[in-house]
C-alpha atoms as a PDB file:
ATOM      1  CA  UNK A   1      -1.328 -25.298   1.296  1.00  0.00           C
ATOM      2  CA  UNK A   2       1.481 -22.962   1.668  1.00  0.00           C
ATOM      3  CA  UNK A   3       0.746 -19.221   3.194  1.00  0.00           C
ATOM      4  CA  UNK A   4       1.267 -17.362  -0.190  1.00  0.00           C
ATOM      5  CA  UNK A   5      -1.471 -20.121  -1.390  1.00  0.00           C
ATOM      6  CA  UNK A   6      -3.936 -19.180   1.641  1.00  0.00           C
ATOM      7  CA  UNK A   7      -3.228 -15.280   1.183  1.00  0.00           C
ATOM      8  CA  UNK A   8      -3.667 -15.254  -3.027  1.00  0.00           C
ATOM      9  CA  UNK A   9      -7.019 -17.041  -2.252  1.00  0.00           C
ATOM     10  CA  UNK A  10      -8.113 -14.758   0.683  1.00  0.00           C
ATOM     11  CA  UNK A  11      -7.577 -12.011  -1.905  1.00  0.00           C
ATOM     12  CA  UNK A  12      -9.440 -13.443  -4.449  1.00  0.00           C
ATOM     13  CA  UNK A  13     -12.214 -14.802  -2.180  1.00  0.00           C
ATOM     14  CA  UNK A  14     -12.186 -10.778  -1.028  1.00  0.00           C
ATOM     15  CA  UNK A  15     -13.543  -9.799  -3.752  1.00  0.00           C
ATOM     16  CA  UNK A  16     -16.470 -11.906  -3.354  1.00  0.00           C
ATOM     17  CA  UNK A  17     -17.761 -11.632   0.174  1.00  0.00           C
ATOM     18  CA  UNK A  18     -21.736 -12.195   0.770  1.00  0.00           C
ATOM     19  CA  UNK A  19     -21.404  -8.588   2.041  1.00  0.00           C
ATOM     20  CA  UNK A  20     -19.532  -5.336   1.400  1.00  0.00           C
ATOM     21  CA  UNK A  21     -17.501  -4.641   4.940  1.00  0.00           C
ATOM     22  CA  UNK A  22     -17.694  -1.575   6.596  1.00  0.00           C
ATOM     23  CA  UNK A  23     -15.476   1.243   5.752  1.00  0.00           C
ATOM     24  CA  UNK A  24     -12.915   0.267   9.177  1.00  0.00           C
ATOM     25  CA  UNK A  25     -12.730  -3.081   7.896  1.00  0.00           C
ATOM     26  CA  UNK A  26     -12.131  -2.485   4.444  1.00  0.00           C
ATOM     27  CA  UNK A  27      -9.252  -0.339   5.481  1.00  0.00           C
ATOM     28  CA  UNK A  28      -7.524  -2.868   7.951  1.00  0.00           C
ATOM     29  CA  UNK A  29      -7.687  -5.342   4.941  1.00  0.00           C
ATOM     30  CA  UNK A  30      -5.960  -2.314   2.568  1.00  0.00           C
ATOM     31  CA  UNK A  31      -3.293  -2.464   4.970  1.00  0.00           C
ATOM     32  CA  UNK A  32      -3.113  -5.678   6.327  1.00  0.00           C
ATOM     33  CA  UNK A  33      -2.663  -6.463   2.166  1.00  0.00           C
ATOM     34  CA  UNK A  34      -0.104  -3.884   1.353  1.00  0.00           C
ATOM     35  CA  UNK A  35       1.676  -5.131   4.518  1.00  0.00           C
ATOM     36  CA  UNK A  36       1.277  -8.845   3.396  1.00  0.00           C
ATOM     37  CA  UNK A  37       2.620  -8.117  -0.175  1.00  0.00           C
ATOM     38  CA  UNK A  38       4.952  -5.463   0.007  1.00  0.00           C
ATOM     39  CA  UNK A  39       6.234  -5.075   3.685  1.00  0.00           C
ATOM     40  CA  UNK A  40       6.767  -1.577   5.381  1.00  0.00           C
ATOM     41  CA  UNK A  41       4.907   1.890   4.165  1.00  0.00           C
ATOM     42  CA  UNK A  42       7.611   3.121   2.302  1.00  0.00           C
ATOM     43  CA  UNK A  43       7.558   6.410   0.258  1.00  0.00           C
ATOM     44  CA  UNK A  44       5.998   9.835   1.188  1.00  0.00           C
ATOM     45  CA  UNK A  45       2.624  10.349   3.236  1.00  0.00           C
ATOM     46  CA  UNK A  46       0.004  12.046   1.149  1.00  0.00           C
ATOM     47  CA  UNK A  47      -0.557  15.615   0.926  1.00  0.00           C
ATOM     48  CA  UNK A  48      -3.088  17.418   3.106  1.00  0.00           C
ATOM     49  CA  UNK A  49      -5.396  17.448  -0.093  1.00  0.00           C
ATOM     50  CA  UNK A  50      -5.623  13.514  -0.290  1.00  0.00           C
ATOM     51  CA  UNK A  51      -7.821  12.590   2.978  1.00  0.00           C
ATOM     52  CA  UNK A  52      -8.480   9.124   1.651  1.00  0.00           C
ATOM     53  CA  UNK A  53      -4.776   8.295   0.453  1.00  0.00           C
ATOM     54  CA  UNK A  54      -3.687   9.870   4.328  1.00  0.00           C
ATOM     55  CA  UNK A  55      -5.960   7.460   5.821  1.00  0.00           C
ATOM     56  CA  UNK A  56      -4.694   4.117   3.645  1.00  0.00           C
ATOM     57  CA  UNK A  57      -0.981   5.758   4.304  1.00  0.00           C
ATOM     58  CA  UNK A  58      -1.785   5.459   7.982  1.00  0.00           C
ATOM     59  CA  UNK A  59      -3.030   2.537   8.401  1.00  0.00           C
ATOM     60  CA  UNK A  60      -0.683   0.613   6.940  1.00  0.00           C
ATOM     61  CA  UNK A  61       2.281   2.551   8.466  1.00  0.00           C
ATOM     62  CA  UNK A  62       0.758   1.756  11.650  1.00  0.00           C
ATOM     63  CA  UNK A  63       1.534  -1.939  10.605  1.00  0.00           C
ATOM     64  CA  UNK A  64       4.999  -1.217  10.469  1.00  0.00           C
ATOM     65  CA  UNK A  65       7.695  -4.207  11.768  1.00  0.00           C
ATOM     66  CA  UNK A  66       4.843  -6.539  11.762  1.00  0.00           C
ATOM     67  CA  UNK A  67       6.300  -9.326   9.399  1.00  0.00           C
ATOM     68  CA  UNK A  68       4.839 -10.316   5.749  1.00  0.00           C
ATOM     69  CA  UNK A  69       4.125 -13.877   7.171  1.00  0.00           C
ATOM     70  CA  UNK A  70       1.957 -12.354  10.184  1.00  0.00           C
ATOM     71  CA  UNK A  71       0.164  -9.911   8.319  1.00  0.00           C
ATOM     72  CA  UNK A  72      -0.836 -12.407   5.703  1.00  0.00           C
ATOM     73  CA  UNK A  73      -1.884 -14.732   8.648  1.00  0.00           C
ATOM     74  CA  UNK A  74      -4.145 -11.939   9.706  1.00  0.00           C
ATOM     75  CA  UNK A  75      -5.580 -11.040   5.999  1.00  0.00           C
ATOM     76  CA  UNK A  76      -6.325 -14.359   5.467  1.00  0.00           C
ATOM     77  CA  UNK A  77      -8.274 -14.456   8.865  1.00  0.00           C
ATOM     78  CA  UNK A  78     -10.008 -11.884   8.619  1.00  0.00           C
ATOM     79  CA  UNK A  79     -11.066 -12.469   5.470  1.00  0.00           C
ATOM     80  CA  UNK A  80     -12.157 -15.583   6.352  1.00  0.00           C
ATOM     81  CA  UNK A  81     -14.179 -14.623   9.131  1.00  0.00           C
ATOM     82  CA  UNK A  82     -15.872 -11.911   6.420  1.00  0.00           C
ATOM     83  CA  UNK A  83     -17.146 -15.014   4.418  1.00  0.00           C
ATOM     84  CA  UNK A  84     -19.841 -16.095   6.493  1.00  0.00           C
END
């Protein structure tokens, strides 16, 4: 099964885990995805005003240089490791 297989099924099996992850978690898998499918933060941070969309911003940009291959290595890890 090729890595793009493995990573379309961790983010499919995501949305059924036996148990909703904690907030930390849930935002290392935001940006372990974003990093996975699209590859460096690019774009503008979010205002001041938008705490959550600051948060995702940073997460992911904190990511940044790790490769798409690698981060969807570590999705689909993690993910797994969610599943019980």
């Amino acid at each position: 099964m090729s890595l793009q297989s493995q990573f379309d099924q961790a983010v499919a099996d995501s949305k059924n885990l036996p148990e909703r992850p904690d907030n930390m978690t849930l935002l290392k898998m935001y940006a372990l995805f974003k990093q996975g499918s699209t590859g460096d933060v690019d774009g503008q941070r979010p205002g001041f005003t938008d705490m959550v969309g600051r948060v995702k911003y940073d997460a992911w940009d904190a990511l940044k240089g790790t490769s798409k291959d690698d981060a969807m290595q570590q999705y689909i890890d993690l993910v797994n490791g969610l599943k019980g």
